[in-house]
PDB file of N, CA and C in Angstrom:
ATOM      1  N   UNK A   1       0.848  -1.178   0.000  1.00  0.00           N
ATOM      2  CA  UNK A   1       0.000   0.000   0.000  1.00  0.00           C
ATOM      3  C   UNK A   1       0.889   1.235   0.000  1.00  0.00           C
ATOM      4  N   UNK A   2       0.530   2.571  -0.933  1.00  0.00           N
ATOM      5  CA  UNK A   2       1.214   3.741  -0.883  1.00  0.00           C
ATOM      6  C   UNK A   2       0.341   4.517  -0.882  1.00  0.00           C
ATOM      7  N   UNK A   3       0.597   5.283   0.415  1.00  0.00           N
ATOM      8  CA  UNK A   3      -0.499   6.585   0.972  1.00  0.00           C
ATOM      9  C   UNK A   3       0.434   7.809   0.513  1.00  0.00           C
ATOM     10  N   UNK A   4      -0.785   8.326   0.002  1.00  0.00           N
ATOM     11  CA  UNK A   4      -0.650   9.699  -0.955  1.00  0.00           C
ATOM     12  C   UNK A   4      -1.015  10.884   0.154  1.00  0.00           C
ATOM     13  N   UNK A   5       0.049  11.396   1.025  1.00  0.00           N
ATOM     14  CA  UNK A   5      -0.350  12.503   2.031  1.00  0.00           C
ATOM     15  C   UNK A   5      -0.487  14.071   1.253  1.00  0.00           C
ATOM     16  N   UNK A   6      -1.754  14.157   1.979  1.00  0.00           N
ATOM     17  CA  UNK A   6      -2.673  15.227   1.374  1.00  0.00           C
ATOM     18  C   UNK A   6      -2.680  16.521   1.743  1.00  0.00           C
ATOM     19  N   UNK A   7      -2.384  16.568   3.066  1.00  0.00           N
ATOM     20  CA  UNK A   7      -2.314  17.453   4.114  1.00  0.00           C
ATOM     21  C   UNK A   7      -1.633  17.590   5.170  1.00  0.00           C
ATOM     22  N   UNK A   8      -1.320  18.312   6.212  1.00  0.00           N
ATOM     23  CA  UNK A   8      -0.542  18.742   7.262  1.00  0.00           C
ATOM     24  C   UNK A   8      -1.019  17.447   8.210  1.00  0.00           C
ATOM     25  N   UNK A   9      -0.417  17.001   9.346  1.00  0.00           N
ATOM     26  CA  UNK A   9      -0.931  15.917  10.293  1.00  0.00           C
ATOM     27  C   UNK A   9      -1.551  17.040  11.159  1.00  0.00           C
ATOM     28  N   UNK A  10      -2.440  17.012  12.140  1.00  0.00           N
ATOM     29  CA  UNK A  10      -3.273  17.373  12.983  1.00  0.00           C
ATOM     30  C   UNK A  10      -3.132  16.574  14.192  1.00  0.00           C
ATOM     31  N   UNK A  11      -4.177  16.702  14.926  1.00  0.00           N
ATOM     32  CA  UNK A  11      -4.659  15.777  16.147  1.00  0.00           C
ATOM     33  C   UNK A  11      -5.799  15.739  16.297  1.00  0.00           C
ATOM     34  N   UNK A  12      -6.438  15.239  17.137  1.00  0.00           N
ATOM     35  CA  UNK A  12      -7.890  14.837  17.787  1.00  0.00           C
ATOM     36  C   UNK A  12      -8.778  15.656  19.221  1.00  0.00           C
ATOM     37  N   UNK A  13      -8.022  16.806  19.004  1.00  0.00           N
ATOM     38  CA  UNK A  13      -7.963  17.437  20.402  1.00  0.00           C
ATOM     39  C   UNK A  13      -9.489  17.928  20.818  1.00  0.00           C
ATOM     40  N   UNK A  14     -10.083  18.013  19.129  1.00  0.00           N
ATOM     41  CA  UNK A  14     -11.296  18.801  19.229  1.00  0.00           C
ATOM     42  C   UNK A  14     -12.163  17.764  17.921  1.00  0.00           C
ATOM     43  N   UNK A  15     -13.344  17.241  17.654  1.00  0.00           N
ATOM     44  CA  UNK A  15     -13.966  17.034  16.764  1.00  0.00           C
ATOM     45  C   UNK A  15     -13.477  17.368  15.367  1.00  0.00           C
ATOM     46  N   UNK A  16     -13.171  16.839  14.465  1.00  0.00           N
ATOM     47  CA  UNK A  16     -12.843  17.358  13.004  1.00  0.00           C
ATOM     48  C   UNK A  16     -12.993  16.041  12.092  1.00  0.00           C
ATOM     49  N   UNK A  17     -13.192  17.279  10.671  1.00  0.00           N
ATOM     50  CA  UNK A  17     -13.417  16.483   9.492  1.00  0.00           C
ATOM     51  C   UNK A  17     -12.222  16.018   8.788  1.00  0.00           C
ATOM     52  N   UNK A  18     -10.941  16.929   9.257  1.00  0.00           N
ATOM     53  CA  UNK A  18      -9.632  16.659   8.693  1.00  0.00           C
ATOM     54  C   UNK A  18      -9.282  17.297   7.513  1.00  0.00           C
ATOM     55  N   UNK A  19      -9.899  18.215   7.158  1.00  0.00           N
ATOM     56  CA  UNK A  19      -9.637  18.935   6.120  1.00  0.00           C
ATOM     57  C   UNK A  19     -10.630  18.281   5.225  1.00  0.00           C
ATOM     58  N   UNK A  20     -12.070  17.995   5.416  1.00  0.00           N
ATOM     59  CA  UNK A  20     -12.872  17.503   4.170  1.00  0.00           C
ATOM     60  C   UNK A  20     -12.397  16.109   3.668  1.00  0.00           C
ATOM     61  N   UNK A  21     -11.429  15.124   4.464  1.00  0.00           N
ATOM     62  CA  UNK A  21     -11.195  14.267   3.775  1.00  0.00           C
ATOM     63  C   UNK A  21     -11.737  13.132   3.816  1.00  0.00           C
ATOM     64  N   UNK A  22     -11.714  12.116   3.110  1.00  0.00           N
ATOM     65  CA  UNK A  22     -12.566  11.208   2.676  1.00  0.00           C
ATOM     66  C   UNK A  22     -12.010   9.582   2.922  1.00  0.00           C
ATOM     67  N   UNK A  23     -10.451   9.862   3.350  1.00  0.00           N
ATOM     68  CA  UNK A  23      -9.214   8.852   3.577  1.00  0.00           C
ATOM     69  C   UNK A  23      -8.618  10.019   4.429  1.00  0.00           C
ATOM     70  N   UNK A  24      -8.662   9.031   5.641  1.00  0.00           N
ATOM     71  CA  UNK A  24      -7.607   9.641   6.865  1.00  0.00           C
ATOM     72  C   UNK A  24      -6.958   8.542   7.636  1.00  0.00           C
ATOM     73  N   UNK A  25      -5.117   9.222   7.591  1.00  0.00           N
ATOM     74  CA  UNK A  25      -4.630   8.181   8.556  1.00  0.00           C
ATOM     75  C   UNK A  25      -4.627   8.762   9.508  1.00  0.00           C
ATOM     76  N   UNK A  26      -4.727   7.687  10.948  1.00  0.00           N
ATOM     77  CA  UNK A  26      -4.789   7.633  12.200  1.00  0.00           C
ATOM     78  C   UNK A  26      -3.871   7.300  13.078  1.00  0.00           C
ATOM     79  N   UNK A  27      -2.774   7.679  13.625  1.00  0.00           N
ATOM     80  CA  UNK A  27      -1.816   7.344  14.788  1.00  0.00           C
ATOM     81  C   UNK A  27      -2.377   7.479  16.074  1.00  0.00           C
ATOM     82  N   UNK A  28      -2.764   6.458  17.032  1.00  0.00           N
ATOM     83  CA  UNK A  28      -2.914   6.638  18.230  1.00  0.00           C
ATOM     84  C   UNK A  28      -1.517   6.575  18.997  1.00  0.00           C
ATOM     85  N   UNK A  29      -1.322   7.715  19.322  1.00  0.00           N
ATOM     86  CA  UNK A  29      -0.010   8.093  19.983  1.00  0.00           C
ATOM     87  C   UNK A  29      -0.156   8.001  21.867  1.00  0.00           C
ATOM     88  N   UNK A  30      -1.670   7.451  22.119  1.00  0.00           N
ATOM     89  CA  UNK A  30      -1.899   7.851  23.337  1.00  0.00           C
ATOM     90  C   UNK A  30      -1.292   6.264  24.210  1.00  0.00           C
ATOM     91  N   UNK A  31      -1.142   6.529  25.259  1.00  0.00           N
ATOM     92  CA  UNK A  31      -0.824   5.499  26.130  1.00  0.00           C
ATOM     93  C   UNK A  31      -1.702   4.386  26.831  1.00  0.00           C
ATOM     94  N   UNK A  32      -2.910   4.572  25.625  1.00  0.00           N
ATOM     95  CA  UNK A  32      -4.036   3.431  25.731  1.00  0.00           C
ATOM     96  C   UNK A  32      -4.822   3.750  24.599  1.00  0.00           C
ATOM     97  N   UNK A  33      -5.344   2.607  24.993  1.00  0.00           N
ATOM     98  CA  UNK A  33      -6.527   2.588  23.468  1.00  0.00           C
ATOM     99  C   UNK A  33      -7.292   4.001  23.879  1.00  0.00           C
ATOM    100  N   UNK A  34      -7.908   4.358  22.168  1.00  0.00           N
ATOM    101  CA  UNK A  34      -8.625   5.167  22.263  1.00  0.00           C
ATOM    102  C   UNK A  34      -9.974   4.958  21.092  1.00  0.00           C
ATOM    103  N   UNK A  35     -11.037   4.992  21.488  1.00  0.00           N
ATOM    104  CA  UNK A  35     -12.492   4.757  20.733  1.00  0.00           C
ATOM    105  C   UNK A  35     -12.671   6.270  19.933  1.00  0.00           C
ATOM    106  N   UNK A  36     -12.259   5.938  18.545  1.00  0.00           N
ATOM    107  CA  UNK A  36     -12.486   7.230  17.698  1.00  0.00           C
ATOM    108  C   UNK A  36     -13.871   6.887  17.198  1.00  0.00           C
ATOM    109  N   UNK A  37     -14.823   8.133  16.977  1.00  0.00           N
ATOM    110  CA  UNK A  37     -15.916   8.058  16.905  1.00  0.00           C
ATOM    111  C   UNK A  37     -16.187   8.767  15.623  1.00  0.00           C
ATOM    112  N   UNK A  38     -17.329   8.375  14.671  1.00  0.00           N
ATOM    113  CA  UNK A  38     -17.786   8.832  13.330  1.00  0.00           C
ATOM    114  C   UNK A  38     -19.113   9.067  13.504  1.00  0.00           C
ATOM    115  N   UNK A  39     -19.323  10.647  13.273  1.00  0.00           N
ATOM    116  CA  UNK A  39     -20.287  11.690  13.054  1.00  0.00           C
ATOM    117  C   UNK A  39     -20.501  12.128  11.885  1.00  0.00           C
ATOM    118  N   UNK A  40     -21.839  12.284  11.720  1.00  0.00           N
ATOM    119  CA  UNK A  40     -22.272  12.606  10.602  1.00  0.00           C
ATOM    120  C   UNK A  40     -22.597  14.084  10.844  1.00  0.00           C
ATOM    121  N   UNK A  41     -22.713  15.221   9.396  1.00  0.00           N
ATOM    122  CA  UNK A  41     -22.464  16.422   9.862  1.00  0.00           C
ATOM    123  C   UNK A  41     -23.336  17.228  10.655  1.00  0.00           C
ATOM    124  N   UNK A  42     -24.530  15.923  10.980  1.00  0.00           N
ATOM    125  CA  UNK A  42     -25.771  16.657  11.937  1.00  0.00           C
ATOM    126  C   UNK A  42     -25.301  16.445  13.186  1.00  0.00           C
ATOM    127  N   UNK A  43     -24.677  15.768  13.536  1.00  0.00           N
ATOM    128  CA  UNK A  43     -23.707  15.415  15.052  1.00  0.00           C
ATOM    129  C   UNK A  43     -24.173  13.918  15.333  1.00  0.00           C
ATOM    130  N   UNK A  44     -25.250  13.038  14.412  1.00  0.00           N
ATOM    131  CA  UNK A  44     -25.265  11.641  14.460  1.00  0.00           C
ATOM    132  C   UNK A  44     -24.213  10.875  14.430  1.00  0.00           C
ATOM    133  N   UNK A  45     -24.125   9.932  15.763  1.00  0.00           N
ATOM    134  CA  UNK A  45     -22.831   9.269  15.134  1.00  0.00           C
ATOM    135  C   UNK A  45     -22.782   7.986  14.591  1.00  0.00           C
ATOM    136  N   UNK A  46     -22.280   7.589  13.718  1.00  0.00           N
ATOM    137  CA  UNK A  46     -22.508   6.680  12.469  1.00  0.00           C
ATOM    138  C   UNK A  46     -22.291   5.423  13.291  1.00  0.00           C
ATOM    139  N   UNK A  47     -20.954   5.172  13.928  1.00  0.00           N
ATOM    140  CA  UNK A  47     -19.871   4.361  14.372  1.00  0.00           C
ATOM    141  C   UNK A  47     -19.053   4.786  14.886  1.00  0.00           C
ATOM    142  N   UNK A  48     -18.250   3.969  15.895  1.00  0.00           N
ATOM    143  CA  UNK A  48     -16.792   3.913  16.312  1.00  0.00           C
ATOM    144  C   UNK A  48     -15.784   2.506  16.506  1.00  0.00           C
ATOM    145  N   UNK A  49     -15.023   2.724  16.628  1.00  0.00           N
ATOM    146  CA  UNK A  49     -13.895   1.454  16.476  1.00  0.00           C
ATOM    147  C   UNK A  49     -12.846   2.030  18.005  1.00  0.00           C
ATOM    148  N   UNK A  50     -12.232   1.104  18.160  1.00  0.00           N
ATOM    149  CA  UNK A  50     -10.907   1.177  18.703  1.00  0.00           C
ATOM    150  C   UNK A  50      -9.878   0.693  18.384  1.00  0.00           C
ATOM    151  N   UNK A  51      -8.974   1.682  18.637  1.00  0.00           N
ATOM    152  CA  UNK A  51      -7.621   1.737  17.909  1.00  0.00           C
ATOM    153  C   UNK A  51      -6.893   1.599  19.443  1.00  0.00           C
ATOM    154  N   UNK A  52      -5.750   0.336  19.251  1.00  0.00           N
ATOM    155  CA  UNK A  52      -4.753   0.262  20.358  1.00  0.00           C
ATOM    156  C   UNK A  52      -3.649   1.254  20.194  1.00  0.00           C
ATOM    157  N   UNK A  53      -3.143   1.513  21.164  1.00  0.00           N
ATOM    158  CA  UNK A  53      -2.099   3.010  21.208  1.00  0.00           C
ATOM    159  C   UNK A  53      -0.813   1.836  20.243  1.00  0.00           C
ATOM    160  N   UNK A  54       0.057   2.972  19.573  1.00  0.00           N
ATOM    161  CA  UNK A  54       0.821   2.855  19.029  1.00  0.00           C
ATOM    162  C   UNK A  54       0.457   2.244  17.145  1.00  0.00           C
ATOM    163  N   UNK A  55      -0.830   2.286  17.031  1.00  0.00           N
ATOM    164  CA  UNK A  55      -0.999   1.980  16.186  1.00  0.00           C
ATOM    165  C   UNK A  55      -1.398   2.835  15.375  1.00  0.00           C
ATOM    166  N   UNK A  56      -1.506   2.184  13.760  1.00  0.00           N
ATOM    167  CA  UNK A  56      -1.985   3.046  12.659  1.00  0.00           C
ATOM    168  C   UNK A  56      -3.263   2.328  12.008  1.00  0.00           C
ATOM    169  N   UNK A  57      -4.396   3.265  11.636  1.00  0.00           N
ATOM    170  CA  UNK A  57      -5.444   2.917  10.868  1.00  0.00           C
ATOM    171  C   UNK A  57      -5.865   3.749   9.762  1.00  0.00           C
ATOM    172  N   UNK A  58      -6.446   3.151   9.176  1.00  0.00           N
ATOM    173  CA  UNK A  58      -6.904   4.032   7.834  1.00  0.00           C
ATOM    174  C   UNK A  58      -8.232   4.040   7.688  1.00  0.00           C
ATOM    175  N   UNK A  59      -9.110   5.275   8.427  1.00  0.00           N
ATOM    176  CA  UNK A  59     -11.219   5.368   8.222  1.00  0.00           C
ATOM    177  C   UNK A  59     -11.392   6.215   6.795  1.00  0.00           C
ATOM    178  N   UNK A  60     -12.300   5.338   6.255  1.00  0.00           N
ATOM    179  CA  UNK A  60     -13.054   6.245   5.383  1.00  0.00           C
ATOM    180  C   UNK A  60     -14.087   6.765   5.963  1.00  0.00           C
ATOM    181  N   UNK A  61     -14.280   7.794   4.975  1.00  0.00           N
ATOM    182  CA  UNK A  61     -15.404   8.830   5.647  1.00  0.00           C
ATOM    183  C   UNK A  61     -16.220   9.604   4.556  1.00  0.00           C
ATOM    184  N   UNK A  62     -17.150  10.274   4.930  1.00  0.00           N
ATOM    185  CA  UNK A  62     -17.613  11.204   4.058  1.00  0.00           C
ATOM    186  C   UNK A  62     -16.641  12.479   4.419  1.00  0.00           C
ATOM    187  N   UNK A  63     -16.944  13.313   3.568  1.00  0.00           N
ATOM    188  CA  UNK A  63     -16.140  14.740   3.754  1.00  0.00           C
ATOM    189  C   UNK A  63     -16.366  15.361   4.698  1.00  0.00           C
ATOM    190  N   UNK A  64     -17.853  15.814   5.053  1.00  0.00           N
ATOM    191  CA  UNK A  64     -18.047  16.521   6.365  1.00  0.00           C
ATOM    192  C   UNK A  64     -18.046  15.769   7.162  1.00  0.00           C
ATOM    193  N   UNK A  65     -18.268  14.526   7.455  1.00  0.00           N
ATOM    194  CA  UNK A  65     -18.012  13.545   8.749  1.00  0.00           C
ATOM    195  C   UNK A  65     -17.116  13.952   9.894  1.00  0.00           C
ATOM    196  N   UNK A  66     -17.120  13.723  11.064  1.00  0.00           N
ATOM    197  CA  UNK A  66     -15.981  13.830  11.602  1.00  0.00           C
ATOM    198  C   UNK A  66     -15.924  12.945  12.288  1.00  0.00           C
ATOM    199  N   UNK A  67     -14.353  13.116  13.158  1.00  0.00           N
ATOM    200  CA  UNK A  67     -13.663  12.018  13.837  1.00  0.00           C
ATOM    201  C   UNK A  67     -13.170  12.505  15.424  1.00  0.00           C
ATOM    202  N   UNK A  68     -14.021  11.636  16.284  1.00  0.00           N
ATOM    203  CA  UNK A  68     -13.223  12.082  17.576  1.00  0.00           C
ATOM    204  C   UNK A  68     -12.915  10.953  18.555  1.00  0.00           C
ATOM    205  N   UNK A  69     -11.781  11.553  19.697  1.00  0.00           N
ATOM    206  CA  UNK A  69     -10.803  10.331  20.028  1.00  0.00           C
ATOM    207  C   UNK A  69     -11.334  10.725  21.528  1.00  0.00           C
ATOM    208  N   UNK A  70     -11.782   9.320  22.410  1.00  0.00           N
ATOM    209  CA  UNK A  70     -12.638   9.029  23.593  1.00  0.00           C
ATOM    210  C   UNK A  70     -11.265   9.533  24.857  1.00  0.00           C
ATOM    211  N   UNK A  71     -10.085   9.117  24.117  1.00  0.00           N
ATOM    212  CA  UNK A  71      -8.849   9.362  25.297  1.00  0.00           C
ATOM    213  C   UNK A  71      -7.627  10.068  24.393  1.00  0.00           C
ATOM    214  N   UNK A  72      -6.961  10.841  24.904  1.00  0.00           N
ATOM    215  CA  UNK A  72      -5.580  11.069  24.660  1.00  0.00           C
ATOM    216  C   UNK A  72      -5.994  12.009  23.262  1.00  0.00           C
ATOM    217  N   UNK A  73      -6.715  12.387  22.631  1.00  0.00           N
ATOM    218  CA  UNK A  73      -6.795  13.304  21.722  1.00  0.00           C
ATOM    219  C   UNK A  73      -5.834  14.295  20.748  1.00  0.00           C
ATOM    220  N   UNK A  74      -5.112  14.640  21.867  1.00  0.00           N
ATOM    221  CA  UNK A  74      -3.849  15.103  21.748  1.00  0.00           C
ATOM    222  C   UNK A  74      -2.437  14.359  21.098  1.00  0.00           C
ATOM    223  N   UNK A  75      -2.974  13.142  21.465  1.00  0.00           N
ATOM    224  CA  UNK A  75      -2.027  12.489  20.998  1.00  0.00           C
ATOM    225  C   UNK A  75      -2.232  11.585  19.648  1.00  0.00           C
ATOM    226  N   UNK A  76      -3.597  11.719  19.324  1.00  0.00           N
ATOM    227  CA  UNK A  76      -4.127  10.886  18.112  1.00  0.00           C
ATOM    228  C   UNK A  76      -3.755  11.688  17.095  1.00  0.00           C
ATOM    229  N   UNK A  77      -2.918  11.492  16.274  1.00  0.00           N
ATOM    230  CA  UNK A  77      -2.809  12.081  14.827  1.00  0.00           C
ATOM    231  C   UNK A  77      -3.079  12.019  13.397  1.00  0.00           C
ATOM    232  N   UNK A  78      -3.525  12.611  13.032  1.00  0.00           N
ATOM    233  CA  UNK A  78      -4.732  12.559  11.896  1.00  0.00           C
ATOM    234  C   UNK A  78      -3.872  12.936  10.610  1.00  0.00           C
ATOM    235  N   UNK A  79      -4.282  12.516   9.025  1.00  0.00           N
ATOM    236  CA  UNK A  79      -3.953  13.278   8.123  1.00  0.00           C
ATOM    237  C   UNK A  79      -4.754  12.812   7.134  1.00  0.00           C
ATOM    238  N   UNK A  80      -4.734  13.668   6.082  1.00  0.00           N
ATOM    239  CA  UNK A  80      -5.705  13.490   5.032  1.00  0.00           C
ATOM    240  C   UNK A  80      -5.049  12.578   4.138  1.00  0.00           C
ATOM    241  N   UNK A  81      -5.574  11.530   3.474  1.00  0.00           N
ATOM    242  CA  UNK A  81      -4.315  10.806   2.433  1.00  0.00           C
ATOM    243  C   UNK A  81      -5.569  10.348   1.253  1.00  0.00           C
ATOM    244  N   UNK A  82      -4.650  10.146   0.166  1.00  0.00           N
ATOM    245  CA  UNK A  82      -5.311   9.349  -0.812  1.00  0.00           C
ATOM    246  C   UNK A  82      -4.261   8.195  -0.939  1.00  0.00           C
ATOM    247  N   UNK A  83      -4.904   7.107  -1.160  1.00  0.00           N
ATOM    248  CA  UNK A  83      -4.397   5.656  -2.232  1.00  0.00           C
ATOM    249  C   UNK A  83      -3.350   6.088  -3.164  1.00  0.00           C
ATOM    250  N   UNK A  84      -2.368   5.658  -3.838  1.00  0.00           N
ATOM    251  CA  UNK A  84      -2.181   5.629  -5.012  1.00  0.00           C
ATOM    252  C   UNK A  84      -1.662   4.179  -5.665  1.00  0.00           C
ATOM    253  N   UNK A  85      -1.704   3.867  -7.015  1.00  0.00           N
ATOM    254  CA  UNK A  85      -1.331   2.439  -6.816  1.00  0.00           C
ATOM    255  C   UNK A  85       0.135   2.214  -8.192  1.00  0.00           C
TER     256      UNK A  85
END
């Protein structure tokens, strides 16, 4: 797999869409799992997963969707990516 970075990395500190993106990678940098959560742009939330600390994931999303992290926020790092093959 080769991720096409789109944008600046961020964090989870506050609710976000990630810059509108549609493919976002995920670093949980926190010192425990953290339950990132998927909102829809009315504040419904679709789903969530958990991600063990030190790891990387890749959520699709809609554009306005957003993504927020249950622990460590600060430490979850976000970026916008596309695929390329």
């Amino acid at each position: 797999m080769v991720i096409h970075v789109l944008a600046a990395e961020t964090d989870l500190t506050n609710p976000s869409n990630v810059g509108n993106a549609t493919l976002v990678r995920l670093y949980n940098g926190h010192s425990g799992v953290s339950v990132i959560t998927r909102k829809d742009s009315g504040g419904n939330t679709i789903g969530s997963a958990t991600v063990l600390n030190g790891t990387v994931e890749v959520f699709e999303k809609d554009a306005t969707d957003t993504l927020t992290a249950s622990a460590g926020g600060a430490s979850v790092k976000v970026a916008k990516i596309g695929f390329t093959r």
